[in-house]
C-alpha atoms as a PDB file:
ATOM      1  CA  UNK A   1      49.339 219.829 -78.769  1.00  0.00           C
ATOM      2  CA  UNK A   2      47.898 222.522 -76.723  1.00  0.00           C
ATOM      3  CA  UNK A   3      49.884 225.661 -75.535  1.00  0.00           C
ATOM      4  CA  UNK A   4      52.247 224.694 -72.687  1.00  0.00           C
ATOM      5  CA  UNK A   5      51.571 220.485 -73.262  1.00  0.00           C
ATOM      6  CA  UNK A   6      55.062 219.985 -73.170  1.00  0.00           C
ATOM      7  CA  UNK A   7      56.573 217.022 -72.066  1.00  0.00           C
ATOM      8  CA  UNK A   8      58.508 218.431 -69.149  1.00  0.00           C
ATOM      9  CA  UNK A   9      55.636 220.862 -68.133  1.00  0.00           C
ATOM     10  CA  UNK A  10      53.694 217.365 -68.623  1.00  0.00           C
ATOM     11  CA  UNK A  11      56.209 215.705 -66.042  1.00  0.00           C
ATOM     12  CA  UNK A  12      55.905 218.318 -63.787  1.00  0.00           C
ATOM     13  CA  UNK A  13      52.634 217.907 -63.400  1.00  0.00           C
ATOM     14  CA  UNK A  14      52.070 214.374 -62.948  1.00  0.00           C
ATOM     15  CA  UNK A  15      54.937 214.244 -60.515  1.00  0.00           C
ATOM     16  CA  UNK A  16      53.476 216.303 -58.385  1.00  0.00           C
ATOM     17  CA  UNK A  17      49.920 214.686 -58.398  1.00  0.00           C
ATOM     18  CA  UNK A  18      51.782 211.732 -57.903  1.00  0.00           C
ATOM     19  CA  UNK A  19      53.658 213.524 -54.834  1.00  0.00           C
ATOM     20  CA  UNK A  20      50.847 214.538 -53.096  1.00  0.00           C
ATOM     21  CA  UNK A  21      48.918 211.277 -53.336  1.00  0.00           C
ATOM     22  CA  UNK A  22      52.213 209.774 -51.694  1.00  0.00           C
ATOM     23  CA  UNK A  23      51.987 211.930 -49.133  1.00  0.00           C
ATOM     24  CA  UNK A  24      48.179 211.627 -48.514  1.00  0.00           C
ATOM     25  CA  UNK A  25      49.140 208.435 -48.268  1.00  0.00           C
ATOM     26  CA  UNK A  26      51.281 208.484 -45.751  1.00  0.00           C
ATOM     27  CA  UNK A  27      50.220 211.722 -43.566  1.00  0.00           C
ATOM     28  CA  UNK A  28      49.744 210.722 -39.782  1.00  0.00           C
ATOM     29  CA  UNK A  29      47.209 213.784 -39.779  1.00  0.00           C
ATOM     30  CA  UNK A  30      45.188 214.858 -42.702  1.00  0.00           C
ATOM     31  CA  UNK A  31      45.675 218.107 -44.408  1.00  0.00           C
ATOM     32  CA  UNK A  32      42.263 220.014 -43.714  1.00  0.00           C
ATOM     33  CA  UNK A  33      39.540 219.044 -46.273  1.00  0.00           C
ATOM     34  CA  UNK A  34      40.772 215.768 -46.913  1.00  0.00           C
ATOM     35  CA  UNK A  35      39.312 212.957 -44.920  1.00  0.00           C
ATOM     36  CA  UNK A  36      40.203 209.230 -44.565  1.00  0.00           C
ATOM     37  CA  UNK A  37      38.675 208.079 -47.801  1.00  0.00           C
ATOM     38  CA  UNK A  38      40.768 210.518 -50.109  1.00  0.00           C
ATOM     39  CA  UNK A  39      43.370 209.287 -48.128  1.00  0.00           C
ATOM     40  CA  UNK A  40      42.441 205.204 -48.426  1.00  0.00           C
ATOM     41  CA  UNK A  41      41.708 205.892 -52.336  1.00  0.00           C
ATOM     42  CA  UNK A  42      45.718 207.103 -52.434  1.00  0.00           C
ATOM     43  CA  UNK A  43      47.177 204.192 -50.807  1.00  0.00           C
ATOM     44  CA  UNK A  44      45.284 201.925 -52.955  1.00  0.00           C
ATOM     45  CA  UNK A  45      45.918 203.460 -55.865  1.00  0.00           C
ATOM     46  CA  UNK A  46      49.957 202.925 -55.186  1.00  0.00           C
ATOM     47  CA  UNK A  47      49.115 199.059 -54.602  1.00  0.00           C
ATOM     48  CA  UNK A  48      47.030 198.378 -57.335  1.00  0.00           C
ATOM     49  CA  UNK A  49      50.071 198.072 -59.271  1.00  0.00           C
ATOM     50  CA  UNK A  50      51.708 195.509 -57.046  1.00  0.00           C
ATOM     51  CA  UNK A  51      51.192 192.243 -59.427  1.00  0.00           C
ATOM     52  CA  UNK A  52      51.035 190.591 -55.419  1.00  0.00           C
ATOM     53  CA  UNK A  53      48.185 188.444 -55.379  1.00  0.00           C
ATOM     54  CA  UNK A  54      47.305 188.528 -51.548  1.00  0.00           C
ATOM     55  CA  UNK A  55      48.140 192.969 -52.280  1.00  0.00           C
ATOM     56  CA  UNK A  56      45.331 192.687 -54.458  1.00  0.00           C
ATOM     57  CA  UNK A  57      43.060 191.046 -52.898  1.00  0.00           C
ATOM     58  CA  UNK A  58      43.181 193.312 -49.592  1.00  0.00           C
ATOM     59  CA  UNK A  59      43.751 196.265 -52.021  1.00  0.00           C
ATOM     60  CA  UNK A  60      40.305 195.434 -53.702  1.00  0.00           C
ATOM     61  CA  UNK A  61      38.646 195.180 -50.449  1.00  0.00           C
ATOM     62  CA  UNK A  62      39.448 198.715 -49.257  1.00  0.00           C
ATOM     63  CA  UNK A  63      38.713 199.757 -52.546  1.00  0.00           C
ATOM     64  CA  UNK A  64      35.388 198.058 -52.229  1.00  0.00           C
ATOM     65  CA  UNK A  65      34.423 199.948 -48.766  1.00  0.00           C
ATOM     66  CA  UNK A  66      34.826 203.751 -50.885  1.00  0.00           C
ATOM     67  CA  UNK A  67      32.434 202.562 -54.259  1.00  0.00           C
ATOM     68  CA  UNK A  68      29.687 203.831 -52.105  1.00  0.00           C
ATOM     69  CA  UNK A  69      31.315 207.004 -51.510  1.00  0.00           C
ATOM     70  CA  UNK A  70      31.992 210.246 -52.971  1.00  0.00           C
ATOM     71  CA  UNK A  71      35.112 208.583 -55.161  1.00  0.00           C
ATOM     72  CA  UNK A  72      32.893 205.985 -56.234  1.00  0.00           C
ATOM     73  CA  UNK A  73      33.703 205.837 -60.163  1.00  0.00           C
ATOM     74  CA  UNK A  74      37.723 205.822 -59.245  1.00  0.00           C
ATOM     75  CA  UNK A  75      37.199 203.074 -57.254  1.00  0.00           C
ATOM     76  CA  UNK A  76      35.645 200.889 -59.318  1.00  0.00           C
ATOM     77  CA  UNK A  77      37.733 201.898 -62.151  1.00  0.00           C
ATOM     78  CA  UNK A  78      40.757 200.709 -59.898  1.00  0.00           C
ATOM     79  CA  UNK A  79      39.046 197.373 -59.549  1.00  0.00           C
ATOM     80  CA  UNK A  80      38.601 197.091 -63.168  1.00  0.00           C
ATOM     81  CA  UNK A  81      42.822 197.375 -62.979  1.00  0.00           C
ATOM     82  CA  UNK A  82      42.970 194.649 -60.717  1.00  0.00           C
ATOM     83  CA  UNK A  83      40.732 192.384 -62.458  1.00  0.00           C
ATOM     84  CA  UNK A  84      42.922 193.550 -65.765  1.00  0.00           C
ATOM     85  CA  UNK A  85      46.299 192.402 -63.872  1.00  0.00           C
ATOM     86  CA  UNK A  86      44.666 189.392 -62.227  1.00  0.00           C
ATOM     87  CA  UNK A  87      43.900 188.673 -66.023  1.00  0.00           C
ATOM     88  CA  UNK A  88      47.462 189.184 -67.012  1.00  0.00           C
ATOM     89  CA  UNK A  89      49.301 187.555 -64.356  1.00  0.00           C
ATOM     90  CA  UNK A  90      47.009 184.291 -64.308  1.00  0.00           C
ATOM     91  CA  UNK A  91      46.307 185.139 -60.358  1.00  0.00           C
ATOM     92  CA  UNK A  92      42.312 183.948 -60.883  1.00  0.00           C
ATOM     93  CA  UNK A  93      40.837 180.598 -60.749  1.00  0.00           C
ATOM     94  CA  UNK A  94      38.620 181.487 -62.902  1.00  0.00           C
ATOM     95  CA  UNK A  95      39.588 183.729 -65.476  1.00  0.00           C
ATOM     96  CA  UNK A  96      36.714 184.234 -67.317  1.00  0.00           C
ATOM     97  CA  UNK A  97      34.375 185.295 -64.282  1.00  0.00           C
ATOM     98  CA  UNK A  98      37.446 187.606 -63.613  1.00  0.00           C
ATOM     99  CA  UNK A  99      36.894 189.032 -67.019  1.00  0.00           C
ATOM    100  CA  UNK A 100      33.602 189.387 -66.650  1.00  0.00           C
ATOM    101  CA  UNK A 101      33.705 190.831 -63.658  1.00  0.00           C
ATOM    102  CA  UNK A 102      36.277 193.494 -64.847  1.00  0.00           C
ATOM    103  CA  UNK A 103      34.364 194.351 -67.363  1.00  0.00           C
ATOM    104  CA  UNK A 104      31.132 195.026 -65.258  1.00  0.00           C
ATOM    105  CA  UNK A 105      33.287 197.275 -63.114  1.00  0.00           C
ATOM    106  CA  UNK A 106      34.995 199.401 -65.500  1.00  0.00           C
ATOM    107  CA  UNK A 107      30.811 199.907 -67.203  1.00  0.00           C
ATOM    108  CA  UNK A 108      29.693 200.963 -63.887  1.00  0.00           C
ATOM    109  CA  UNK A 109      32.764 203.366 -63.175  1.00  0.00           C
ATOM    110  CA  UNK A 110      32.229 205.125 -66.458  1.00  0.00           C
ATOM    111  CA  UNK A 111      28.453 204.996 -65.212  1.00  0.00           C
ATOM    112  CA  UNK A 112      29.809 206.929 -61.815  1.00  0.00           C
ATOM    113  CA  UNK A 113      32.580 209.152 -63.491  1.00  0.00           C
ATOM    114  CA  UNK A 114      32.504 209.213 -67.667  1.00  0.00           C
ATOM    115  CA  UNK A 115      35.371 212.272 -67.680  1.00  0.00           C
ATOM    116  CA  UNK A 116      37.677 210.957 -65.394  1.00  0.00           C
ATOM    117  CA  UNK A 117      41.063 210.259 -66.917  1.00  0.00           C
ATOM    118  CA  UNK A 118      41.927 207.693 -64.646  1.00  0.00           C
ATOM    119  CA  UNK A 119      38.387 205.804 -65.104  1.00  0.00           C
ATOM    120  CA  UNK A 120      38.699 206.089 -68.677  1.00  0.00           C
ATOM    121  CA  UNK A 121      42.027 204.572 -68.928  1.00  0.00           C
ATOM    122  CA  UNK A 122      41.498 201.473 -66.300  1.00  0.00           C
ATOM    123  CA  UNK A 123      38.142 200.743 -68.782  1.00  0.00           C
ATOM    124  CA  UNK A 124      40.523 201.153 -71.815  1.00  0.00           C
ATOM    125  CA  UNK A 125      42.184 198.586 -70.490  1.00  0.00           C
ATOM    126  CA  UNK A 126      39.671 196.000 -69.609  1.00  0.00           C
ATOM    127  CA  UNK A 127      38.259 196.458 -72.701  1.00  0.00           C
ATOM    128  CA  UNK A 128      41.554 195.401 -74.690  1.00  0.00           C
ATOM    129  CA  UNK A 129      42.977 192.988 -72.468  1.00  0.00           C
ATOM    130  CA  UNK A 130      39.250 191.023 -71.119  1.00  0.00           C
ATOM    131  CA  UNK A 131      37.600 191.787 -74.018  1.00  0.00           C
ATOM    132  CA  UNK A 132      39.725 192.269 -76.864  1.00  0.00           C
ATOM    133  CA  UNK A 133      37.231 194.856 -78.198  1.00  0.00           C
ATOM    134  CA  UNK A 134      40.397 197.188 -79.185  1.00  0.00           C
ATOM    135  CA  UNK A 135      37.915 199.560 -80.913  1.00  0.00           C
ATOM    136  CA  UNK A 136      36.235 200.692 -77.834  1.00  0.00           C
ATOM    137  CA  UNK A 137      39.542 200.712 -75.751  1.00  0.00           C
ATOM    138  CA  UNK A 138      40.746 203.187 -78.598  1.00  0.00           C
ATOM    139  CA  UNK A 139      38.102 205.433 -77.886  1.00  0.00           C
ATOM    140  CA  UNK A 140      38.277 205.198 -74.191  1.00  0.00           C
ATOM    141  CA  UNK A 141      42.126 205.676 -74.176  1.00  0.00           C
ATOM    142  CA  UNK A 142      41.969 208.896 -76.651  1.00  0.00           C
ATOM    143  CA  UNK A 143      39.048 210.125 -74.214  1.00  0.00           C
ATOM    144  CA  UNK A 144      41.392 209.303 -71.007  1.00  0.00           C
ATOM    145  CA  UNK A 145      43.582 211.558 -72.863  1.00  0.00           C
ATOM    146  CA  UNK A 146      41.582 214.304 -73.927  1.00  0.00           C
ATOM    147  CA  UNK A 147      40.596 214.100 -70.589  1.00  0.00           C
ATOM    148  CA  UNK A 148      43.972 214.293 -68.520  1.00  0.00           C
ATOM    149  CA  UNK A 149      47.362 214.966 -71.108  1.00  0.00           C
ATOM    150  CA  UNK A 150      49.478 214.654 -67.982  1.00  0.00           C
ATOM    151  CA  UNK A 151      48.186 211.152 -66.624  1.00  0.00           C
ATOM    152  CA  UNK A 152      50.540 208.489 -67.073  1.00  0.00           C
ATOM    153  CA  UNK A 153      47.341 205.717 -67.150  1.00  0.00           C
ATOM    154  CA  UNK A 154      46.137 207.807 -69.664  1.00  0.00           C
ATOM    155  CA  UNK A 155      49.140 207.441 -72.118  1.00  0.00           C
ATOM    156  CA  UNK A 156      49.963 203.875 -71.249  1.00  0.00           C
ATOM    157  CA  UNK A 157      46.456 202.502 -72.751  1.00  0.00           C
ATOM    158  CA  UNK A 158      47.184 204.567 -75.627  1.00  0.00           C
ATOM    159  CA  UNK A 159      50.356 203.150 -75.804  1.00  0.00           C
ATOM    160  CA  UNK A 160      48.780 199.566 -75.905  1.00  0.00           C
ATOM    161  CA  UNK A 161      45.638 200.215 -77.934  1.00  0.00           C
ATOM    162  CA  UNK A 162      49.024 201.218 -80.421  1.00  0.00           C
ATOM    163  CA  UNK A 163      50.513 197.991 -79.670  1.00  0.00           C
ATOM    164  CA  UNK A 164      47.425 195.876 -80.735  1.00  0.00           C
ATOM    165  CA  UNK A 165      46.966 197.566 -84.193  1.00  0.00           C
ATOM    166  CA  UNK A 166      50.720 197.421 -85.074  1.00  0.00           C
ATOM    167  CA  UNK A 167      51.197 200.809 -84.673  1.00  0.00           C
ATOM    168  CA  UNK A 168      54.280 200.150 -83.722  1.00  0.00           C
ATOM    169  CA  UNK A 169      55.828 203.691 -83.644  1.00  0.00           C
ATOM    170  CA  UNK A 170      52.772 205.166 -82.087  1.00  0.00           C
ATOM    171  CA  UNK A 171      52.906 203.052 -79.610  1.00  0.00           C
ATOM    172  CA  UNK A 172      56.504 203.770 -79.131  1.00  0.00           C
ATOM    173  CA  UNK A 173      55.870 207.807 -78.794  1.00  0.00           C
ATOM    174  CA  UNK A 174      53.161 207.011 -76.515  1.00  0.00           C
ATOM    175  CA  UNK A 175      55.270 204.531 -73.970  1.00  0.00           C
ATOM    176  CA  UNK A 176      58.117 207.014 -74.105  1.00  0.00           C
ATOM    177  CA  UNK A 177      55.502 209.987 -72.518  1.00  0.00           C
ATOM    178  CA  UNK A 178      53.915 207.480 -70.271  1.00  0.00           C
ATOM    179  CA  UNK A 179      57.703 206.584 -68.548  1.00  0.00           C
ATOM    180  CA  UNK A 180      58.756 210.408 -68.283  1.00  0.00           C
ATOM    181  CA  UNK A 181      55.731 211.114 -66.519  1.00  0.00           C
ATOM    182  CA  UNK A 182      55.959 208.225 -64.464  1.00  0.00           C
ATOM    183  CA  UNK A 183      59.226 208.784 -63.557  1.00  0.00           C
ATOM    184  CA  UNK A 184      59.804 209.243 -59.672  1.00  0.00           C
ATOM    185  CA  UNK A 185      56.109 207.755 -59.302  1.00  0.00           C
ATOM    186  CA  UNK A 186      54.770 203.711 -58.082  1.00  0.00           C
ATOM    187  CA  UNK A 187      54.407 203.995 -61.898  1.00  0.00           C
ATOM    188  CA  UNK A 188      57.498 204.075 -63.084  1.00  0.00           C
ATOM    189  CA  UNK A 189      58.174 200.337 -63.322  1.00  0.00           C
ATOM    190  CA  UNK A 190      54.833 199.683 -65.345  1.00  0.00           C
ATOM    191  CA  UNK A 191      55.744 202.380 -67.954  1.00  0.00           C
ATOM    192  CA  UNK A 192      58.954 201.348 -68.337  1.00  0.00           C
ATOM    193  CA  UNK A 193      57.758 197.492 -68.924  1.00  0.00           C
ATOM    194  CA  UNK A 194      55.187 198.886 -71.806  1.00  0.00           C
ATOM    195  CA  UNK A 195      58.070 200.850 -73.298  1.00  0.00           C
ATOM    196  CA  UNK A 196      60.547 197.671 -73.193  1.00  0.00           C
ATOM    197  CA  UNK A 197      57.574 195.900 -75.221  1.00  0.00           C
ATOM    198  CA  UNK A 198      57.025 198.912 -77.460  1.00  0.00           C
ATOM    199  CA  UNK A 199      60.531 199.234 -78.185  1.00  0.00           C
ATOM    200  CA  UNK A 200      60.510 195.250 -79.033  1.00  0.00           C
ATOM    201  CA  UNK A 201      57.853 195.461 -81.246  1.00  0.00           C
ATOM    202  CA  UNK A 202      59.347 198.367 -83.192  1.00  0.00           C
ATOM    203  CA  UNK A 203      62.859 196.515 -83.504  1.00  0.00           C
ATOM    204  CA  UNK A 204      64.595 198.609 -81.094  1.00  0.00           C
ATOM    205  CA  UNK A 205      66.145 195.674 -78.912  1.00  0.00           C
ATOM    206  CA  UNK A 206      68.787 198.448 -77.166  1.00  0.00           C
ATOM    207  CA  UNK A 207      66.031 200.038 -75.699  1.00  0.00           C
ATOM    208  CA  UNK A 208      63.932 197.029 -75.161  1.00  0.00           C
ATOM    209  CA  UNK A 209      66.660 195.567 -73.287  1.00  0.00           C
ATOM    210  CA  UNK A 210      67.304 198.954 -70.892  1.00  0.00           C
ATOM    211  CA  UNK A 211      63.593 199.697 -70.147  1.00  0.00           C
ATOM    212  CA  UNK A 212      62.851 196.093 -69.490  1.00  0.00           C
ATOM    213  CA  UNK A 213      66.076 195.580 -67.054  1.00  0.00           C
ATOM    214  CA  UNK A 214      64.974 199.047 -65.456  1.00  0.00           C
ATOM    215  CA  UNK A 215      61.781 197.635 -64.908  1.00  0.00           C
ATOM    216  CA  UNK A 216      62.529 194.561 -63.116  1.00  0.00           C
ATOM    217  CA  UNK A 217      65.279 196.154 -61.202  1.00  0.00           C
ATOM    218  CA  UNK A 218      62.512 198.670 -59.908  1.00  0.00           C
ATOM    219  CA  UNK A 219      60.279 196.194 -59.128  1.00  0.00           C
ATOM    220  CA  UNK A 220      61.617 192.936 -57.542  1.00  0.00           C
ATOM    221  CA  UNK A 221      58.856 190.719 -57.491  1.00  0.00           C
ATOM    222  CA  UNK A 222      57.488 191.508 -61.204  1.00  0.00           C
ATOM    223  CA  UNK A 223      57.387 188.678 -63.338  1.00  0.00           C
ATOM    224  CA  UNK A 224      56.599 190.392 -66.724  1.00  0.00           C
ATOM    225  CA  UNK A 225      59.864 192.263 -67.643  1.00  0.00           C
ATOM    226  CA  UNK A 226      61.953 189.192 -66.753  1.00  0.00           C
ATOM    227  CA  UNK A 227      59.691 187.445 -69.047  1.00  0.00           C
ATOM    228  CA  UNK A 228      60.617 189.464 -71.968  1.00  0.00           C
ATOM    229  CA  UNK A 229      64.126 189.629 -70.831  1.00  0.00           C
ATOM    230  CA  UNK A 230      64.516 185.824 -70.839  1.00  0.00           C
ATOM    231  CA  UNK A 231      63.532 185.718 -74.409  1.00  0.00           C
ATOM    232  CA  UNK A 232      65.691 188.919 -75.307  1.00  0.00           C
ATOM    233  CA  UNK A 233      68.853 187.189 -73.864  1.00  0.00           C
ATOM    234  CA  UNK A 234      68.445 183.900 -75.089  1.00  0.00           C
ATOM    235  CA  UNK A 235      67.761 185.879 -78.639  1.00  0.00           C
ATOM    236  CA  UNK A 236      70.650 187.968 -78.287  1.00  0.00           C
ATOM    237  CA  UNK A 237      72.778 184.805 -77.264  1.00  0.00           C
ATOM    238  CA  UNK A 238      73.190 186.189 -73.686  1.00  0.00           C
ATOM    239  CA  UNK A 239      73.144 182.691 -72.172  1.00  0.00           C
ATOM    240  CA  UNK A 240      74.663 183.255 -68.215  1.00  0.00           C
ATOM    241  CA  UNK A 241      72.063 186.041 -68.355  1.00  0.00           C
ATOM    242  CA  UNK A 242      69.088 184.300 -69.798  1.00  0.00           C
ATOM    243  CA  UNK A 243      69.869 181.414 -67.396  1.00  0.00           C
ATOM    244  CA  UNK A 244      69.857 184.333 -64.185  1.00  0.00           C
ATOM    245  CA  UNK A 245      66.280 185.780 -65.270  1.00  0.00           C
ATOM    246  CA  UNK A 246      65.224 181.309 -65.615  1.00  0.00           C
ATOM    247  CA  UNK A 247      66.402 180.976 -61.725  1.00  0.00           C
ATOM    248  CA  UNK A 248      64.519 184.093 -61.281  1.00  0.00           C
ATOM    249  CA  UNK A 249      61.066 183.248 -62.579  1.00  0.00           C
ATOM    250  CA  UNK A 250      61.506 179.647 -61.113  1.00  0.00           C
ATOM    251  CA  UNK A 251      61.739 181.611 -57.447  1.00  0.00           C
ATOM    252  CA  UNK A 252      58.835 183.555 -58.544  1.00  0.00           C
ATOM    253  CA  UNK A 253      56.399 181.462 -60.088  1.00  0.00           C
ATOM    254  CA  UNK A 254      55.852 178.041 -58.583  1.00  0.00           C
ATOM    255  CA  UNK A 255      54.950 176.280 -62.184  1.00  0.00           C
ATOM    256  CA  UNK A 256      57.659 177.750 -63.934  1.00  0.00           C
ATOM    257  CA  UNK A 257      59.528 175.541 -66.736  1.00  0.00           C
ATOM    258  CA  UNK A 258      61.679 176.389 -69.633  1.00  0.00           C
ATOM    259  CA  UNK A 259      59.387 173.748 -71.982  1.00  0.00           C
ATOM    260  CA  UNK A 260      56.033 175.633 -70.897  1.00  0.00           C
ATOM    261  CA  UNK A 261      57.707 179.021 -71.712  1.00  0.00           C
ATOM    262  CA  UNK A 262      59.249 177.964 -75.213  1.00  0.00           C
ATOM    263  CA  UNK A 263      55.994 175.997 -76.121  1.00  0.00           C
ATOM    264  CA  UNK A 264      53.191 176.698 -74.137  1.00  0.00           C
ATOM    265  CA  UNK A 265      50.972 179.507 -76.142  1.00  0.00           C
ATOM    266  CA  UNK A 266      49.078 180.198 -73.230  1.00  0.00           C
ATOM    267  CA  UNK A 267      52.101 181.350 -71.042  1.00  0.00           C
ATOM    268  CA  UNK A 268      51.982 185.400 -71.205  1.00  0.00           C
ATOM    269  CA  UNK A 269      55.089 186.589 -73.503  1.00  0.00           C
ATOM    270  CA  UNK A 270      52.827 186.567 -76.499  1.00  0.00           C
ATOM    271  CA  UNK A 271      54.874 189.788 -78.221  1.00  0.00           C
ATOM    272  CA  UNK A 272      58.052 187.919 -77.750  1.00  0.00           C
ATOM    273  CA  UNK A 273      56.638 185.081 -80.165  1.00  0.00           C
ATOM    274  CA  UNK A 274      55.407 187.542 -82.118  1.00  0.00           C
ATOM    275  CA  UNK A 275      58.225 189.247 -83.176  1.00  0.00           C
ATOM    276  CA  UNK A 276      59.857 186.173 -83.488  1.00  0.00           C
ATOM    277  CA  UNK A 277      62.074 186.275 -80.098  1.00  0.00           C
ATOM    278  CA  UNK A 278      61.234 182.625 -79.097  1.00  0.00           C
ATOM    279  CA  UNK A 279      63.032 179.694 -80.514  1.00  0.00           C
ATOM    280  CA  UNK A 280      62.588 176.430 -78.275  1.00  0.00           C
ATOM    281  CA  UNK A 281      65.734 174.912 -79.776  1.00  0.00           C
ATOM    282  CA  UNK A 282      67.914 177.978 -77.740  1.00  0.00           C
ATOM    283  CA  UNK A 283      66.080 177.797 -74.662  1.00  0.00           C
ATOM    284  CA  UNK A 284      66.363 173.867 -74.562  1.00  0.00           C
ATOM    285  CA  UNK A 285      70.130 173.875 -74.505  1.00  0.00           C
ATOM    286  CA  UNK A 286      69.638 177.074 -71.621  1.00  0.00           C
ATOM    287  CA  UNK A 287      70.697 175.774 -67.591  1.00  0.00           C
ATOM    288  CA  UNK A 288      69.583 176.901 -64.581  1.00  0.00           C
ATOM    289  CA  UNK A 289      69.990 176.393 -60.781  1.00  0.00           C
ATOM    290  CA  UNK A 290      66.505 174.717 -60.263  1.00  0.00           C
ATOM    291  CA  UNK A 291      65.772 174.074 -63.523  1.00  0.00           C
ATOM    292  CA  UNK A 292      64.618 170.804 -65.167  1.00  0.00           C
END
């Protein structure tokens, strides 16, 4: 690394651009030389990463409004995220104009702002996730990083450009930065669900377990970590607890079942099966309040 790129000095630093977007955010009057869209670009920023459908949708509206303005290529590169989670959580109705879409908007914020670490990252990740060109995400996530060493973002699509070539331990190092720099941040709980799955992948189920129970304890309403964790329990033979995360993700997701999850390819815990966490004969014998 470069002279002072240490991971606390790293910290430091992206805690406190995280700090003062919170309070941009949240400032009754603006600091002089900021004006209302800096401070509408910081509150959407925080919500982007709310997994909330009807969030989203009023999230990519304001964001919408600024992508004639001065921020233009951050904006758009924060719809590109949206269309990315949309993708991931199954919120569309039509997930491959949602792709496409995504797509279109992470081109034109690279078009707007090519050396912004936060642009570069959010088109990493369309590129992986709606396009599954990993080769071009790589590039875009090592630019995002050239770009920005103390952006979270930045480290996160590394950390899953790792994940899809197997680099297992890479992408291990990579989640690791991503959560102590998003620690104290709106962040946090995203990190710390990438590091759960990194952690998984590599074999290290103690620290799977932790990052993923951190996550969903930091974020309520997030289906992903309780995902994993289902599949982690029922692995581990944890059965009262895998049957608490089932009651969970029946409260959360209307079409939840315990068949669709064990069988159903399409439903999104695709690492899980990979790593071999998912046996249908140990979640058929699982009960839950609500359950079929």
């Amino acid at each position: 690394g470069e002279v002072g790129d240490t991971p606390p000095l790293l910290a430091l630093i992206a805690n406190t651009q995280a700090a003062i977007m919170r309070e941009i955010s949240r400032e009754a009057s603006l600091p002089p030389g900021l004006d209302a869209e800096t401070r509408v670009l910081a509150r959407s920023t925080q919500r982007v990463f709310s997994f909330d459908a009807d969030t989203l949708t009023r999230t990519d509206r304001s964001l919408t409004e600024l992508q004639d303005g001065r921020e233009r290529g951050v904006a758009l590169g924060m719809r590109a995220q949206i269309s990315v989670i949309r993708d991931i959580e199954r919120l569309s109705d039509d997930p491959q104009k949602t792709a496409e879409q995504g797509l279109y908007l992470a081109a034109k914020a690279i078009e707007a702002d090519p050396f912004n670490s936060q642009v570069l990252s959010a088109a990493a990740n369309a590129q992986v996730f709606l396009k599954w060109d990993i080769d071009t995400g790589a590039e875009l996530a090592a630019m995002a990083l050239h770009s920005n060493r103390s952006n979270p973002l930045a480290w996160w699509a590394q950390a899953n450009v790792a994940l899809y070539t197997q680099s297992f331990d890479r992408a291990l190092e990579c989640a690791m930065t991503a959560t102590q720099l998003a620690r104290g941040t709106p962040l946090q709980f995203w990190c710390q669900f990438q590091l759960g799955l990194a952690a998984l992948a590599a074999g290290q189920l103690e620290l799977a377990r932790r990052s993923l129970e951190t996550s969903a304890a930091i974020a309520p309403s997030f289906r992903p970590p309780r995902r994993y964790l289902l599949a982690l329990y029922a692995h581990l033979g944890q059965m009262g607890r895998a049957s608490r995360v089932a009651k969970d993700l029946a409260a959360l997701e209307e079409t939840f079942s315990l068949d669709a999850f064990a069988r159903d390819h399409d439903y999104p815990v695709s690492l899980a099966r990979r790593v071999g966490l998912i046996d249908p004969r140990v979640l058929a014998d699982l009960e839950y309040p609500g359950g079929d």
